[in-house]
C-alpha atoms as a PDB file:
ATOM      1  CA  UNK A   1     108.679 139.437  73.093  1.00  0.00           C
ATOM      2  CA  UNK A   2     110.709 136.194  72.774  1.00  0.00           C
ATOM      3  CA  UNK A   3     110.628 133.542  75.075  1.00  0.00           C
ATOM      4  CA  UNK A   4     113.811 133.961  76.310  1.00  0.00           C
ATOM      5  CA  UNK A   5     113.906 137.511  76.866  1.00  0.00           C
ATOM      6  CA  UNK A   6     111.986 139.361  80.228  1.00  0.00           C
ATOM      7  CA  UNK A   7     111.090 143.523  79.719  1.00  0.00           C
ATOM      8  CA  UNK A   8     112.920 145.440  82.703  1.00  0.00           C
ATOM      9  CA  UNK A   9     111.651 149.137  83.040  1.00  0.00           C
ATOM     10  CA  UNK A  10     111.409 149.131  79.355  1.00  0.00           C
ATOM     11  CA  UNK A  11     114.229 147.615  77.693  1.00  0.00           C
ATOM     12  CA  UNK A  12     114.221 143.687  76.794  1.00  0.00           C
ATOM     13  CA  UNK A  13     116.794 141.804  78.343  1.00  0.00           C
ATOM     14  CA  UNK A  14     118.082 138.088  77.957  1.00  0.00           C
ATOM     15  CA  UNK A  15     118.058 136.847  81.849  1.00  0.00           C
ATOM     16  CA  UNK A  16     121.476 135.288  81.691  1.00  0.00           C
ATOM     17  CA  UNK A  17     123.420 138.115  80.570  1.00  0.00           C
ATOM     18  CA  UNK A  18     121.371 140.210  83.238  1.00  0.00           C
ATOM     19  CA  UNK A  19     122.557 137.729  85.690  1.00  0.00           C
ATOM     20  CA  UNK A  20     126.088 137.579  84.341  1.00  0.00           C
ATOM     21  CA  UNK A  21     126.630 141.323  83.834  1.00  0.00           C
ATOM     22  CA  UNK A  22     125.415 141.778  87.678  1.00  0.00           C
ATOM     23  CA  UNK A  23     128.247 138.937  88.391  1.00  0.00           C
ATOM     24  CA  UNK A  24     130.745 140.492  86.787  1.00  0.00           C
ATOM     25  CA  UNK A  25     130.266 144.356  88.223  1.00  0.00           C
ATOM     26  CA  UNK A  26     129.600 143.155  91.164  1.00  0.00           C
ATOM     27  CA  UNK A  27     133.209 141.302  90.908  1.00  0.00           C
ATOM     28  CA  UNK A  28     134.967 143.762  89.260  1.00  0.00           C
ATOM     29  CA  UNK A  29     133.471 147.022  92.147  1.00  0.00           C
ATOM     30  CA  UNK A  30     134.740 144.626  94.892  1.00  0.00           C
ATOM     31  CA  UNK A  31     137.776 143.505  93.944  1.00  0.00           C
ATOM     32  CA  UNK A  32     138.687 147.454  93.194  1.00  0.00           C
ATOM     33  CA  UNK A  33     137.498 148.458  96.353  1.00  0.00           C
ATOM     34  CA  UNK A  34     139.672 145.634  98.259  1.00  0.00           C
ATOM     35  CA  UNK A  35     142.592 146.612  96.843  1.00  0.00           C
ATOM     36  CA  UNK A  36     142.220 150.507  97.746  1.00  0.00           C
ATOM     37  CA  UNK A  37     144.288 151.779 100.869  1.00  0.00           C
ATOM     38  CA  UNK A  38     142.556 149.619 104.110  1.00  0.00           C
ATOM     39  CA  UNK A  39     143.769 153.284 105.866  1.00  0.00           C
ATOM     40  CA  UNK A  40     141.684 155.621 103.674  1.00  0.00           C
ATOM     41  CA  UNK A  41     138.255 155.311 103.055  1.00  0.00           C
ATOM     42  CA  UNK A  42     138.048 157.635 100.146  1.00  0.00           C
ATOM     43  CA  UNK A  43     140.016 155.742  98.443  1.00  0.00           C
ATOM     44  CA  UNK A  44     138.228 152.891  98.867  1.00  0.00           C
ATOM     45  CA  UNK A  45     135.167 154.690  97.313  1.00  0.00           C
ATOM     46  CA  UNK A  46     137.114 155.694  93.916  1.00  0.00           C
ATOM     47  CA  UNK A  47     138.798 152.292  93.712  1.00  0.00           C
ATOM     48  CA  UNK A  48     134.867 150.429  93.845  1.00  0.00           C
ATOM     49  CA  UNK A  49     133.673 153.384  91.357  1.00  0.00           C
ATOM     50  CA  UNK A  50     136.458 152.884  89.502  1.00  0.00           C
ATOM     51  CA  UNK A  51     135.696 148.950  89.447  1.00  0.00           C
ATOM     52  CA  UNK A  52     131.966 149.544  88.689  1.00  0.00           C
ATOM     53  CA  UNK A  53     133.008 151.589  85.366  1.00  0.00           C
ATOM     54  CA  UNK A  54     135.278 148.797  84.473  1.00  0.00           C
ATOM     55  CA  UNK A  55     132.700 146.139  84.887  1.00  0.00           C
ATOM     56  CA  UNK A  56     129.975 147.893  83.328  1.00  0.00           C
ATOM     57  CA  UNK A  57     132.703 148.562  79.969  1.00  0.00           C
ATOM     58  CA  UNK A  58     133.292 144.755  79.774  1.00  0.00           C
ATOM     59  CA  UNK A  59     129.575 144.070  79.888  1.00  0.00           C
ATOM     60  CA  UNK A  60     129.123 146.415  77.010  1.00  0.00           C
ATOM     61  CA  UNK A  61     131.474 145.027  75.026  1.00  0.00           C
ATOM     62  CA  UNK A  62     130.500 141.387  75.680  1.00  0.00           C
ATOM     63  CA  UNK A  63     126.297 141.855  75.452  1.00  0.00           C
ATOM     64  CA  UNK A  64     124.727 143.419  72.629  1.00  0.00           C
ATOM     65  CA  UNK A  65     121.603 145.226  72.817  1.00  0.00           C
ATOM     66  CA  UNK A  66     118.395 143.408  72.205  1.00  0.00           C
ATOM     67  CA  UNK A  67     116.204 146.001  71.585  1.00  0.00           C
ATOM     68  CA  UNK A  68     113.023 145.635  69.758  1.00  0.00           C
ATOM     69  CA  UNK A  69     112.326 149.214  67.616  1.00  0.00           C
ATOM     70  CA  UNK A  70     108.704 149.465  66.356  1.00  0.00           C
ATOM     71  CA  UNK A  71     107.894 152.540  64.508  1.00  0.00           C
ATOM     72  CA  UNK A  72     104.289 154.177  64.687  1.00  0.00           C
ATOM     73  CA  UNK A  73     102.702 155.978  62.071  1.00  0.00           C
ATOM     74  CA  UNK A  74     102.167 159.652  62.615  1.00  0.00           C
ATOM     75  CA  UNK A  75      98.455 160.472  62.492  1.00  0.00           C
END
């Protein structure tokens, strides 16, 4: 594993984009959510899913993978 990188339930991860793809979710649920109907809750609900989806498409699109593949021999 490289010395930047941490392993999180599996996958390798650089910390900063971990950090700044939490940031920007995090942003992007609330800021949804906020701007839902104050009047109906279930609105509110869609609107933050709806923000969560949109945060978690821009963090795909800005972070690539950083997977490490290792193939075994079969035995």
């Amino acid at each position: 594993m490289s010395k930047n990188r941490i392993e999180i339930w599996g996958d390798t991860v650089n910390p900063k984009e971990l950090v700044l793809s939490i940031l920007i979710i995090s942003t992007t649920t609330m800021s949804a959510h906020l701007i839902a109907p104050a009047d109906n809750r279930t609105m509110g609900l869609f609107f933050g899913l709806g923000g969560a989806v949109l945060g978690f498409l821009i963090t795909v699109k800005l972070f690539k993978p950083k997977r490490i593949i290792q193939e075994e021999e079969e035995v």
